[in-house]
C-alpha atoms as a PDB file:
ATOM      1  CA  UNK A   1      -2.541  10.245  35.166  1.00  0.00           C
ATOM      2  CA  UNK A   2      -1.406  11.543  31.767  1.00  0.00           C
ATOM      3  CA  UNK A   3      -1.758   9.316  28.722  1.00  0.00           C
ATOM      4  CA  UNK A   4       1.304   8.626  27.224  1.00  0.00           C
ATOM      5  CA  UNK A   5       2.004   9.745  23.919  1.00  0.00           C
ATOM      6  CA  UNK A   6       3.088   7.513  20.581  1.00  0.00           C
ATOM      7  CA  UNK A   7       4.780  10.684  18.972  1.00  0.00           C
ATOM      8  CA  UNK A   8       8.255   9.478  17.721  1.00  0.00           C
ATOM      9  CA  UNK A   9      11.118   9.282  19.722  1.00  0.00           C
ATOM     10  CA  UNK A  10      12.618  13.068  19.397  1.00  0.00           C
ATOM     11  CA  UNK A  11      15.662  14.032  18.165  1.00  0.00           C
ATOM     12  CA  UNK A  12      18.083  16.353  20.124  1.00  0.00           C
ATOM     13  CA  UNK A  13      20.850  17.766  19.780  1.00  0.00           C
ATOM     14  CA  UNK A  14      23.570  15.568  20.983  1.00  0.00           C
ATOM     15  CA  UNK A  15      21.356  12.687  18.473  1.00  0.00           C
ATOM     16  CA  UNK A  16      21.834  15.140  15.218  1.00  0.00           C
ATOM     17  CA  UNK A  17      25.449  15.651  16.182  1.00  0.00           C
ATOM     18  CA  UNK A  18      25.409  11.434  15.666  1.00  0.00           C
ATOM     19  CA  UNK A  19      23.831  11.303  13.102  1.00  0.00           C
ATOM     20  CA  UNK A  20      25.355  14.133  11.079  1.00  0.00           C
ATOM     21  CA  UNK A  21      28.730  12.504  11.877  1.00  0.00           C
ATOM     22  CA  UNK A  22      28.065   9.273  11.085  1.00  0.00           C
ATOM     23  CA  UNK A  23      26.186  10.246   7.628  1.00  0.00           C
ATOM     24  CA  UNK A  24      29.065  12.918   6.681  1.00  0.00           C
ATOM     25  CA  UNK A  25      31.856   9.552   6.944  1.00  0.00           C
ATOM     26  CA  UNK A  26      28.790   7.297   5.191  1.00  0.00           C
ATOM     27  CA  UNK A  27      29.084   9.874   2.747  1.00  0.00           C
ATOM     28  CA  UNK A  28      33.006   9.984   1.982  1.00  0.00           C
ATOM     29  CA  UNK A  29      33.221   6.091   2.054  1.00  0.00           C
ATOM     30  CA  UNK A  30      30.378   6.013  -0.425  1.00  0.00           C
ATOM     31  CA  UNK A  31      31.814   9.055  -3.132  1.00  0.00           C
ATOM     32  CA  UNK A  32      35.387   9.143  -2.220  1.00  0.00           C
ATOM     33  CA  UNK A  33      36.510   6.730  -5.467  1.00  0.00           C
ATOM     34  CA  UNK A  34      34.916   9.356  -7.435  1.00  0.00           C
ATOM     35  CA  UNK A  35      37.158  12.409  -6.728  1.00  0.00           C
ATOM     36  CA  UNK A  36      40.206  10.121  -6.422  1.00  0.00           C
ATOM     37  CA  UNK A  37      43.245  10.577  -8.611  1.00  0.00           C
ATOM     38  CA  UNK A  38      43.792   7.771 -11.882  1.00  0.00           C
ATOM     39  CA  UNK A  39      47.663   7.548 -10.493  1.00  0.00           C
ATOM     40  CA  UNK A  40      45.736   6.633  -6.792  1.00  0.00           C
ATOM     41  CA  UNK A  41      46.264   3.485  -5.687  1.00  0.00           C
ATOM     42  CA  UNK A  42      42.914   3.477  -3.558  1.00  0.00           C
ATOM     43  CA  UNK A  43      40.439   3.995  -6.320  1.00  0.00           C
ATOM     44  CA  UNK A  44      38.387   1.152  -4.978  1.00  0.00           C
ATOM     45  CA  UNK A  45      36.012  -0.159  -1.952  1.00  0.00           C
ATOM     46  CA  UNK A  46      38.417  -3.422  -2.170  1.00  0.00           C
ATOM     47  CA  UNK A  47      39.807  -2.493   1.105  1.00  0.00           C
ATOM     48  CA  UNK A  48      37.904   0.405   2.872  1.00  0.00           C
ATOM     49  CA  UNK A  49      34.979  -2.134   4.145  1.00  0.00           C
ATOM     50  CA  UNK A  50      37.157  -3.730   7.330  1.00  0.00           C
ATOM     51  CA  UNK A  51      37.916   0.426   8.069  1.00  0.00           C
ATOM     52  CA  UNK A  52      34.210   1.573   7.687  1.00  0.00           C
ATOM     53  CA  UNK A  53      32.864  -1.293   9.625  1.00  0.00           C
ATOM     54  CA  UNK A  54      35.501  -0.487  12.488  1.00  0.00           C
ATOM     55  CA  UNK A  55      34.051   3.346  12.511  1.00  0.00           C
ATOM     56  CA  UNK A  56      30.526   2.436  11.822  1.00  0.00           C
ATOM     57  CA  UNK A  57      29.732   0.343  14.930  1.00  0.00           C
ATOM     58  CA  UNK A  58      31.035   3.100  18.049  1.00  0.00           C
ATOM     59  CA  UNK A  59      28.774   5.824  15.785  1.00  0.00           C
ATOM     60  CA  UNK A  60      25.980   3.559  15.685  1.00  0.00           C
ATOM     61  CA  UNK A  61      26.579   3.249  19.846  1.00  0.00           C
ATOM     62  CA  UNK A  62      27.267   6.731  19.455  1.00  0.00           C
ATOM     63  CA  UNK A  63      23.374   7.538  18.224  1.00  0.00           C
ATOM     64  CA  UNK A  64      22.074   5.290  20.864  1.00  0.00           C
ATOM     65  CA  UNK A  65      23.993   6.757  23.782  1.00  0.00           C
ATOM     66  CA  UNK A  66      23.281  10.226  22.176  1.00  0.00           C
ATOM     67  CA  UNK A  67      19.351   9.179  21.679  1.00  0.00           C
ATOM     68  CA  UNK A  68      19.425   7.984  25.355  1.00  0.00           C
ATOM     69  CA  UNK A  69      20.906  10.730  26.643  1.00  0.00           C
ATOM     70  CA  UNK A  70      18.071  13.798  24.998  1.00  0.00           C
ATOM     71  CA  UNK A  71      15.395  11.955  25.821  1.00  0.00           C
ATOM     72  CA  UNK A  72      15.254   9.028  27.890  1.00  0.00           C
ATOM     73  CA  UNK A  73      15.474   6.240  26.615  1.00  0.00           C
ATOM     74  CA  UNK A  74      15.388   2.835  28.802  1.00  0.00           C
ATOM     75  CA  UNK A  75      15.223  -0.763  28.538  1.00  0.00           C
ATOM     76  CA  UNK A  76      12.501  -1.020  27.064  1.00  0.00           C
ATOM     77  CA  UNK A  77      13.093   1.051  23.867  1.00  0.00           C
ATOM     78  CA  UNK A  78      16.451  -1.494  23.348  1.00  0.00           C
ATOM     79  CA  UNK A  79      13.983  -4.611  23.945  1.00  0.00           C
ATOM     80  CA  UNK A  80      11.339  -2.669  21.140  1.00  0.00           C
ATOM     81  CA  UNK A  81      14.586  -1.876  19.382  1.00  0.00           C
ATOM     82  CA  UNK A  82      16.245  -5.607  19.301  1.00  0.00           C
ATOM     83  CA  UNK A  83      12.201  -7.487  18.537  1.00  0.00           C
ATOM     84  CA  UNK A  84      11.810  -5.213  15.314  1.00  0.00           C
ATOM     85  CA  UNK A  85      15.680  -6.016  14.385  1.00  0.00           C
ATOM     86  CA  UNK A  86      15.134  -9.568  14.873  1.00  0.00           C
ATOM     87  CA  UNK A  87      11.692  -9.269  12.436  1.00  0.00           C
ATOM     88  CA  UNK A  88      13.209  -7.406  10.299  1.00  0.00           C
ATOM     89  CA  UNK A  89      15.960  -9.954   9.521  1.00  0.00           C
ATOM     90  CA  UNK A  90      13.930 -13.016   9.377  1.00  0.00           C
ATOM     91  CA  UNK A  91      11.480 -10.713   6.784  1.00  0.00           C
ATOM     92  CA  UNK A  92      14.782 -10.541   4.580  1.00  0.00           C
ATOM     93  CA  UNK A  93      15.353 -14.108   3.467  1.00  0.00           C
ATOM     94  CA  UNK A  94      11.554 -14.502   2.354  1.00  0.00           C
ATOM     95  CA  UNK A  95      12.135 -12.815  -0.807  1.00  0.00           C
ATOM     96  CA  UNK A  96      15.141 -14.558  -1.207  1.00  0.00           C
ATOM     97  CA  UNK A  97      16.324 -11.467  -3.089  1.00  0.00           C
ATOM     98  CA  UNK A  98      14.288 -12.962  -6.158  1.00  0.00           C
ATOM     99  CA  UNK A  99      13.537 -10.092  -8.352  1.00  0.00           C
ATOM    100  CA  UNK A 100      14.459  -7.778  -5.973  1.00  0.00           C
ATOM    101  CA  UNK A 101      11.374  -9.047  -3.736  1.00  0.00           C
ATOM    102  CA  UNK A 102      12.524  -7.911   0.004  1.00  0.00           C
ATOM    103  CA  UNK A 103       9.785  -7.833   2.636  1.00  0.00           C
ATOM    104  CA  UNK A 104      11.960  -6.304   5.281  1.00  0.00           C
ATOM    105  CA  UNK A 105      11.914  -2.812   3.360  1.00  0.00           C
ATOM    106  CA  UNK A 106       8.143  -2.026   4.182  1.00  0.00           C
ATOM    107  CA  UNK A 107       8.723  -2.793   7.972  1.00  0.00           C
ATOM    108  CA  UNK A 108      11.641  -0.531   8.142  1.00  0.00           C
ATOM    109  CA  UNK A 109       9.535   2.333   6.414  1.00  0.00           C
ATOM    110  CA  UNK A 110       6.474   1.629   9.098  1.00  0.00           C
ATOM    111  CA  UNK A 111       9.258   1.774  11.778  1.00  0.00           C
ATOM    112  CA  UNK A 112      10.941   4.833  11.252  1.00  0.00           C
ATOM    113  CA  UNK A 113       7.513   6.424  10.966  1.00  0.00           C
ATOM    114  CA  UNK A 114       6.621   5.604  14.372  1.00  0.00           C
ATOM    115  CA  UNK A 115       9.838   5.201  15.874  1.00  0.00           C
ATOM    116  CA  UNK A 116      11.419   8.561  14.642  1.00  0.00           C
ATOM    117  CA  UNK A 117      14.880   9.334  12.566  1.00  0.00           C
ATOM    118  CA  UNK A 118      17.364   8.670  15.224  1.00  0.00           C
ATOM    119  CA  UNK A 119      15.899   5.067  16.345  1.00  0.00           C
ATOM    120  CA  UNK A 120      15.243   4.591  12.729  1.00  0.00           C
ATOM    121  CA  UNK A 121      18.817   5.478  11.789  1.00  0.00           C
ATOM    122  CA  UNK A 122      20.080   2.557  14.614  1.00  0.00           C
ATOM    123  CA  UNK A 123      16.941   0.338  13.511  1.00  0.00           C
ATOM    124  CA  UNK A 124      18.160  -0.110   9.882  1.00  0.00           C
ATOM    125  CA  UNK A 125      21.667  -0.684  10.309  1.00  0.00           C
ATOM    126  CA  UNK A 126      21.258  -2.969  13.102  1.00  0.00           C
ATOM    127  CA  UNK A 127      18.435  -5.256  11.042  1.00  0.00           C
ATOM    128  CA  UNK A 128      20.761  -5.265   8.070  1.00  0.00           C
ATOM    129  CA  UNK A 129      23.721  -6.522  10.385  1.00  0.00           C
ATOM    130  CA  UNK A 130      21.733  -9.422  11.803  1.00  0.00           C
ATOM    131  CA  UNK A 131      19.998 -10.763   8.596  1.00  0.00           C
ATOM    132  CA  UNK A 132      23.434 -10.611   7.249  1.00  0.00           C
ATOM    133  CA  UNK A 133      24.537 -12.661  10.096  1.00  0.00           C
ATOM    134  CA  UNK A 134      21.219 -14.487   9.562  1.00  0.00           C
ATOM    135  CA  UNK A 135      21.794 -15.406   5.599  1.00  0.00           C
ATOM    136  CA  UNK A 136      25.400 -15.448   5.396  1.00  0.00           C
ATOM    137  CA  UNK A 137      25.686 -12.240   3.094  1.00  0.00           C
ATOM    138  CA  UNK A 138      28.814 -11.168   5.144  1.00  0.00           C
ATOM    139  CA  UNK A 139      31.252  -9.214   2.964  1.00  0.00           C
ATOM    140  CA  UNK A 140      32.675  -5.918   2.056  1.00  0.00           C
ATOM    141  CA  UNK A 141      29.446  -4.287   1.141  1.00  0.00           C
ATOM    142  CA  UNK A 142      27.564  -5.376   4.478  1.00  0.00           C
ATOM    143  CA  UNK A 143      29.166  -2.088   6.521  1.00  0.00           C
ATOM    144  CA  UNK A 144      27.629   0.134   2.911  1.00  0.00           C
ATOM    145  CA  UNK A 145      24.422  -2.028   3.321  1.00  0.00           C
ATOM    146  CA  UNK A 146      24.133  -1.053   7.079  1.00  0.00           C
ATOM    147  CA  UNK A 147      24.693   2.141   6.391  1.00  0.00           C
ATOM    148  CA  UNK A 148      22.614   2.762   3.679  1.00  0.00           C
ATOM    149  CA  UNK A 149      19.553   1.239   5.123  1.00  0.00           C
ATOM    150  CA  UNK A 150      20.028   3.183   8.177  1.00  0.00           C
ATOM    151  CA  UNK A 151      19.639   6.018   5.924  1.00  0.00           C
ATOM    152  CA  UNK A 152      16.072   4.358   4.647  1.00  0.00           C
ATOM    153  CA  UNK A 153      14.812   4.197   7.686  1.00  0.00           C
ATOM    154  CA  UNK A 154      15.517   7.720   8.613  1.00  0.00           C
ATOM    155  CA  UNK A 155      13.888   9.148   5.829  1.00  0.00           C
ATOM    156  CA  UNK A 156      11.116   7.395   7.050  1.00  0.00           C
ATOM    157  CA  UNK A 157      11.476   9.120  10.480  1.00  0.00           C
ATOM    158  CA  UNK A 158      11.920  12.589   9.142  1.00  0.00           C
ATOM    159  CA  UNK A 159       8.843  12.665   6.895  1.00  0.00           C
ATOM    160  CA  UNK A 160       6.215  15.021   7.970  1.00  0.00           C
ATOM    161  CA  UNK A 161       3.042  15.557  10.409  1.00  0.00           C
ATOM    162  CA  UNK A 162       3.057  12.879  12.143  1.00  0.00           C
ATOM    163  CA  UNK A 163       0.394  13.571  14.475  1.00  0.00           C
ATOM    164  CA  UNK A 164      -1.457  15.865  11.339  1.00  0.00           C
ATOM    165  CA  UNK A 165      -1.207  13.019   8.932  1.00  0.00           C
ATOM    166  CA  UNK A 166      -3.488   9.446   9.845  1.00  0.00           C
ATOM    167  CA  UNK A 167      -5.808   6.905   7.899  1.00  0.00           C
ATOM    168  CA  UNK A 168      -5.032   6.898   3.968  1.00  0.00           C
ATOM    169  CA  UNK A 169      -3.342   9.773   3.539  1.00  0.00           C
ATOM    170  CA  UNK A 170      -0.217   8.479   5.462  1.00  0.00           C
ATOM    171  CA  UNK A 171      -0.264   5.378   3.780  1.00  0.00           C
ATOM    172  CA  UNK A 172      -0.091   6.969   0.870  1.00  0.00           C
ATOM    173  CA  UNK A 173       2.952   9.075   1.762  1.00  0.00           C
ATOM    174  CA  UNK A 174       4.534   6.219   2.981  1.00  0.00           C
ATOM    175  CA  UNK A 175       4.112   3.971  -0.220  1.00  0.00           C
ATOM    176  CA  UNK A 176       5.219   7.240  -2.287  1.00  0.00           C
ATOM    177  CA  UNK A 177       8.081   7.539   0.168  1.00  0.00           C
ATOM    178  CA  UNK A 178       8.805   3.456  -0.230  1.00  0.00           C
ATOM    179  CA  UNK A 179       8.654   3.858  -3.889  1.00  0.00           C
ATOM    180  CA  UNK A 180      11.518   6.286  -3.664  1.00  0.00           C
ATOM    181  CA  UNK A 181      13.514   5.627  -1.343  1.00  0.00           C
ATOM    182  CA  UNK A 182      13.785   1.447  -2.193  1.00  0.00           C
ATOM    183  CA  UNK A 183      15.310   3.066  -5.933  1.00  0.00           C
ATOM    184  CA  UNK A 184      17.506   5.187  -3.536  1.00  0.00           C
ATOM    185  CA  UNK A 185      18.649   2.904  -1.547  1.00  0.00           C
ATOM    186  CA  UNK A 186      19.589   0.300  -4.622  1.00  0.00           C
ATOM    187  CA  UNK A 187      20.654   3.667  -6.176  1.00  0.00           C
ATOM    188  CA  UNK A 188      23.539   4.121  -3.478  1.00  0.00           C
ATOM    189  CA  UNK A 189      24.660   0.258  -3.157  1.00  0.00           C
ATOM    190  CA  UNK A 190      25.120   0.432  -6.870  1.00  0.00           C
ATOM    191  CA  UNK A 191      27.752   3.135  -6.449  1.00  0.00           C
ATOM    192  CA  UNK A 192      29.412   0.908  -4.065  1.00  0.00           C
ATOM    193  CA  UNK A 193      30.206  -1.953  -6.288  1.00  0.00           C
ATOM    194  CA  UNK A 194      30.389   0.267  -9.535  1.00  0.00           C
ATOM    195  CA  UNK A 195      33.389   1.594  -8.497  1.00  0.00           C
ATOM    196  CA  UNK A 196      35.170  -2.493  -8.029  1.00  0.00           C
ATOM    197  CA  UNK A 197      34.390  -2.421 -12.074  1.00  0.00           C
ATOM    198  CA  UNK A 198      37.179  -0.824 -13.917  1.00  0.00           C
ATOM    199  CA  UNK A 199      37.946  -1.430 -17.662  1.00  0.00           C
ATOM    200  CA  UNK A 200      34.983  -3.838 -18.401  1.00  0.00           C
ATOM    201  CA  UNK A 201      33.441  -1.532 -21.026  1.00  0.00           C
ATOM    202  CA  UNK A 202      34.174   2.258 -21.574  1.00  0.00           C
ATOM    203  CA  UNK A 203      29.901   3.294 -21.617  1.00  0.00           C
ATOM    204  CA  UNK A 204      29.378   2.049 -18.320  1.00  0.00           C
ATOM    205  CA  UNK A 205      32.676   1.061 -16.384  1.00  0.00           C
ATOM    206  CA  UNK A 206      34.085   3.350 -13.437  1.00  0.00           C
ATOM    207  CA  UNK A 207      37.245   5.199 -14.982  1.00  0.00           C
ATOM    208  CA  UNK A 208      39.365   6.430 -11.976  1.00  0.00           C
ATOM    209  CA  UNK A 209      40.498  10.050 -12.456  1.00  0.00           C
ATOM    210  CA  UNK A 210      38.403  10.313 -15.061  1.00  0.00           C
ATOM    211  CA  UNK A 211      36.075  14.048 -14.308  1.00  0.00           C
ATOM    212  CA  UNK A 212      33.389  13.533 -12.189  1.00  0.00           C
ATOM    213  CA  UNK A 213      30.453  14.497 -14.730  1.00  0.00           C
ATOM    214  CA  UNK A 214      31.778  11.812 -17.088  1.00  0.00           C
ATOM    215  CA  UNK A 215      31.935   8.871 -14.448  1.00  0.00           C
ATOM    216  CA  UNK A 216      28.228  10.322 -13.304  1.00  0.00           C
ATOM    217  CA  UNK A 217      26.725   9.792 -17.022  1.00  0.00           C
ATOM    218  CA  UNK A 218      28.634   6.229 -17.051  1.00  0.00           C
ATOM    219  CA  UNK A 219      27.161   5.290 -13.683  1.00  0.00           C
ATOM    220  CA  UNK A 220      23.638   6.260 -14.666  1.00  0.00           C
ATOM    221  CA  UNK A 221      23.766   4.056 -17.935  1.00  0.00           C
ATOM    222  CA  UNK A 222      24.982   1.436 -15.828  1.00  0.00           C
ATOM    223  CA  UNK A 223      22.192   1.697 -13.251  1.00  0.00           C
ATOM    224  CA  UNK A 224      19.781   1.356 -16.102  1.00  0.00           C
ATOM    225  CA  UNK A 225      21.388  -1.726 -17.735  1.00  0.00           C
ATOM    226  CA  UNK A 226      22.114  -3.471 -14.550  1.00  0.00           C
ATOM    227  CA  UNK A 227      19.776  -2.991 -11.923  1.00  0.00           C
ATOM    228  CA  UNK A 228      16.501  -0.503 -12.393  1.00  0.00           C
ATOM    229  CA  UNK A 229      14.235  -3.719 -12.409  1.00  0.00           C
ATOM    230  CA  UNK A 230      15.280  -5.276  -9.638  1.00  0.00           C
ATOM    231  CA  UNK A 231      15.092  -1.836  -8.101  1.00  0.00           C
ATOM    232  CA  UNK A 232      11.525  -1.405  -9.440  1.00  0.00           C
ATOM    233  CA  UNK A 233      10.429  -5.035  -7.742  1.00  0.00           C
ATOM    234  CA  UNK A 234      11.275  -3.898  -4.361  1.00  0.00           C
ATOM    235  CA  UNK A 235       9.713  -0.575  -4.495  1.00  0.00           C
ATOM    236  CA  UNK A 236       6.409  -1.909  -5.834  1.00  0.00           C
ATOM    237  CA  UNK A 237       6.700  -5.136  -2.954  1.00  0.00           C
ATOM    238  CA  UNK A 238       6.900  -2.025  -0.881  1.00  0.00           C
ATOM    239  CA  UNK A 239       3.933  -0.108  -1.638  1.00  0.00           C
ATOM    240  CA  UNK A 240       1.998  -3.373  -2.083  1.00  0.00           C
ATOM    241  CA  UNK A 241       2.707  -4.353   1.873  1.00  0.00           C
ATOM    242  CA  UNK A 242       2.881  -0.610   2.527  1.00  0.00           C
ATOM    243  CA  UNK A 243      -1.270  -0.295   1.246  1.00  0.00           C
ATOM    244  CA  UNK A 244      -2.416  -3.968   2.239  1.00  0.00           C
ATOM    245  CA  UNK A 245      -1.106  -4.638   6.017  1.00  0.00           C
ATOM    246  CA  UNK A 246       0.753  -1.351   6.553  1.00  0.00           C
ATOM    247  CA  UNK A 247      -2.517   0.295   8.869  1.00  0.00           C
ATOM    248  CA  UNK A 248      -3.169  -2.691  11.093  1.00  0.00           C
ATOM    249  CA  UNK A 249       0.540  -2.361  11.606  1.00  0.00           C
ATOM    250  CA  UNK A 250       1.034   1.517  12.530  1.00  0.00           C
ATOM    251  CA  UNK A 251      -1.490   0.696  15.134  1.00  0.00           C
ATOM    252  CA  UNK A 252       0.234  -2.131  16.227  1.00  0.00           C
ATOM    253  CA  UNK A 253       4.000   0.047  16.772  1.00  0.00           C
ATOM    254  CA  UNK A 254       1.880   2.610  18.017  1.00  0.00           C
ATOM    255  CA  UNK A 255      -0.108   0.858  20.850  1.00  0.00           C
ATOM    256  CA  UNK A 256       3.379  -0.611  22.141  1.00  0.00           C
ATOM    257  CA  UNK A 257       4.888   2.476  21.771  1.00  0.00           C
ATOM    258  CA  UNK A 258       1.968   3.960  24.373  1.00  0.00           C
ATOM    259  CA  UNK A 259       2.418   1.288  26.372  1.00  0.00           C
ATOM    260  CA  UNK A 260       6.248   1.493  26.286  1.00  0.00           C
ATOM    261  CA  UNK A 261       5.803   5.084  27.411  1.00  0.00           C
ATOM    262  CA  UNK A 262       9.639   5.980  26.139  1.00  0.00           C
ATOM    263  CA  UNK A 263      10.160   9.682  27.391  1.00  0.00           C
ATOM    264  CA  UNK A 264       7.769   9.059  30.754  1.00  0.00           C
ATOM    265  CA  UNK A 265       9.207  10.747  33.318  1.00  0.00           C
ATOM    266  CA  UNK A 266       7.839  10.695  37.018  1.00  0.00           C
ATOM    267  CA  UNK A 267       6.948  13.637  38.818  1.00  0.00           C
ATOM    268  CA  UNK A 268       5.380  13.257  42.994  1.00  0.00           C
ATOM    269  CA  UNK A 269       2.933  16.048  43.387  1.00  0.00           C
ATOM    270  CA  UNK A 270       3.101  17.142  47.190  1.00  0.00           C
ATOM    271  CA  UNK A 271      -0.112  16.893  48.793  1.00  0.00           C
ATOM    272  CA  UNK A 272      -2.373  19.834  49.977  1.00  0.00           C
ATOM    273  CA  UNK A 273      -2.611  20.661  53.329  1.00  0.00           C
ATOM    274  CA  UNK A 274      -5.872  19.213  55.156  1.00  0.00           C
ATOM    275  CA  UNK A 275      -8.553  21.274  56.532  1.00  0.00           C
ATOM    276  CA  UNK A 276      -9.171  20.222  60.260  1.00  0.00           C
ATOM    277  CA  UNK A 277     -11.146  17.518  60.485  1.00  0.00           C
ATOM    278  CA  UNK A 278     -10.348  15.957  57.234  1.00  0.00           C
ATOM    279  CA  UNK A 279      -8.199  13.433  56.614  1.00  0.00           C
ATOM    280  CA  UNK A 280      -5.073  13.433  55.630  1.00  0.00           C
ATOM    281  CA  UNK A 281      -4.544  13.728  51.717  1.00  0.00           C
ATOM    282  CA  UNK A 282      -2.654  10.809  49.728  1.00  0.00           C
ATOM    283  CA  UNK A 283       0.627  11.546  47.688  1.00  0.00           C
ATOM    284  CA  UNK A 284       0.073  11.055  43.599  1.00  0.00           C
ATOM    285  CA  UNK A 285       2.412   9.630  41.131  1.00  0.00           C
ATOM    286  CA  UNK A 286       1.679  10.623  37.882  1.00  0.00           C
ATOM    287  CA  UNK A 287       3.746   9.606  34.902  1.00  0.00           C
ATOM    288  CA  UNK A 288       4.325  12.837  32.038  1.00  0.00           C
ATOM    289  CA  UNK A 289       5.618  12.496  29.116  1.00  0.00           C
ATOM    290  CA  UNK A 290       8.365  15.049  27.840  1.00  0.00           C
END
């Protein structure tokens, strides 16, 4: 019998289809305010939230079924699936959002990591739904929340070697990757709720119609006199967990994702024909991963 392998769960092609799709519409709810006319009377994410969450949740059962569909997936990648949701959601009020200080980040990076882009991708958005759910943070950004920490976790999924790449070197990449990412991710939720602030002050307000290099420059100053330090708390909580606990937990996702043998698939090997006098041979089941 084969051992099974804790390689992440692949991507094919019907999960990139998915996944580009659902990004490409993340994408265009996310900028569209930005190449919007002044005259428009949709220049804001007032009203696009209800819309986006509508899409959001068939694509995100789109990636599964897609994800299930390449390469196997069974029961028990939804029960691994729903357990790391369900910790990642009670991480989230810990920090209480003091300072920026969110545990659930470094679990999502450790996650994708193991767990791959396309499971990441699902991961994120589904932990950011239920500690929504969990805290009461329901509201027009949660759908730009989902999505955006789907996104996080992906990255995660999509960094290299790794089966090359063990011990302190990958931690390393991963609290460099935590670093970045955490300032992306607050990066892309500010653009969400920039855009709701129109007229407040002309240096860092959104100005519908305005061209898009001036609105950029405005958005950047506002980004630096708003949020960069709560941005900068959450990376560093991220690298902090990433460096301290992050090993004894790759090992952890790892060993149950050996165990949870996700892309097994079970082959009978016919048996040989006896030689007279012998008896006869038994039929093997043997268990190989993709």
């Amino acid at each position: 019998m084969s051992t099974a392998s804790s390689r992440p769960v692949r991507l094919g092609p019907r999960s990139v289809t998915a996944l580009v799709l659902v990004s490409v519409i993340g994408l265009i709810a996310f900028g569209w305010p930005l190449f919007a006319d002044a005259g428009s009377a949709v220049t804001s994410h007032a009203g696009d939230a209800p819309w986006l969450f509508a899409a959001l949740l068939p694509l995100l059962v789109a990636v599964v079924v897609a994800t299930v569909a390449d390469c196997g997936m069974d029961a028990k990648a939804v029960a691994m699936l729903g357990v790391l949701a369900a910790v990642g959601a009670a991480l989230r009020p810990l920090g209480a959002g003091t300072a920026g200080l969110e545990p659930m980040f470094f679990l999502m990076v450790l996650s994708g990591r193991v767990l791959g882009p396309g499971f990441g991708f699902v991961l994120g958005a589904v932990t950011m739904f239920a500690s929504a759910l969990l805290t009461g943070g329901v509201g027009p950004w949660m759908p730009f929340q989902m999505l955006s920490m789907g996104w996080f976790t992906m990255g995660a999924g999509l960094l290299p070697g790794p089966n090359g790449l063990r011990g302190r070197g990958e931690l390393l990449m991963l609290s460099a990757y935590g670093f970045v990412a955490a300032f992306a991710y607050g990066t892309i939720m500010n653009l969400q709720g920039w855009v709701l602030l129109q007229g407040l002050s002309s240096g860092i307000s959104f100005q519908p119609g305005a061209p898009l290099d001036e609105n950029l420059v405005r958005f950047l100053a506002y980004v630096t006199a708003t949020s960069l330090g709560w941005d900068l708390g959450r990376a560093v909580l991220t690298v902090v967990l990433t460096l301290t606990v992050g090993g004894t937990l790759l090992r952890a996702l790892r060993r149950a994702t050996r165990r949870a043998n996700f892309e097994a698939q079970v082959t009978f090997e016919a048996p040989e024909k006896p030689s007279a006098g012998e008896p006869p041979h038994r039929t093997y089941v043997t268990y190989e991963p993709e």
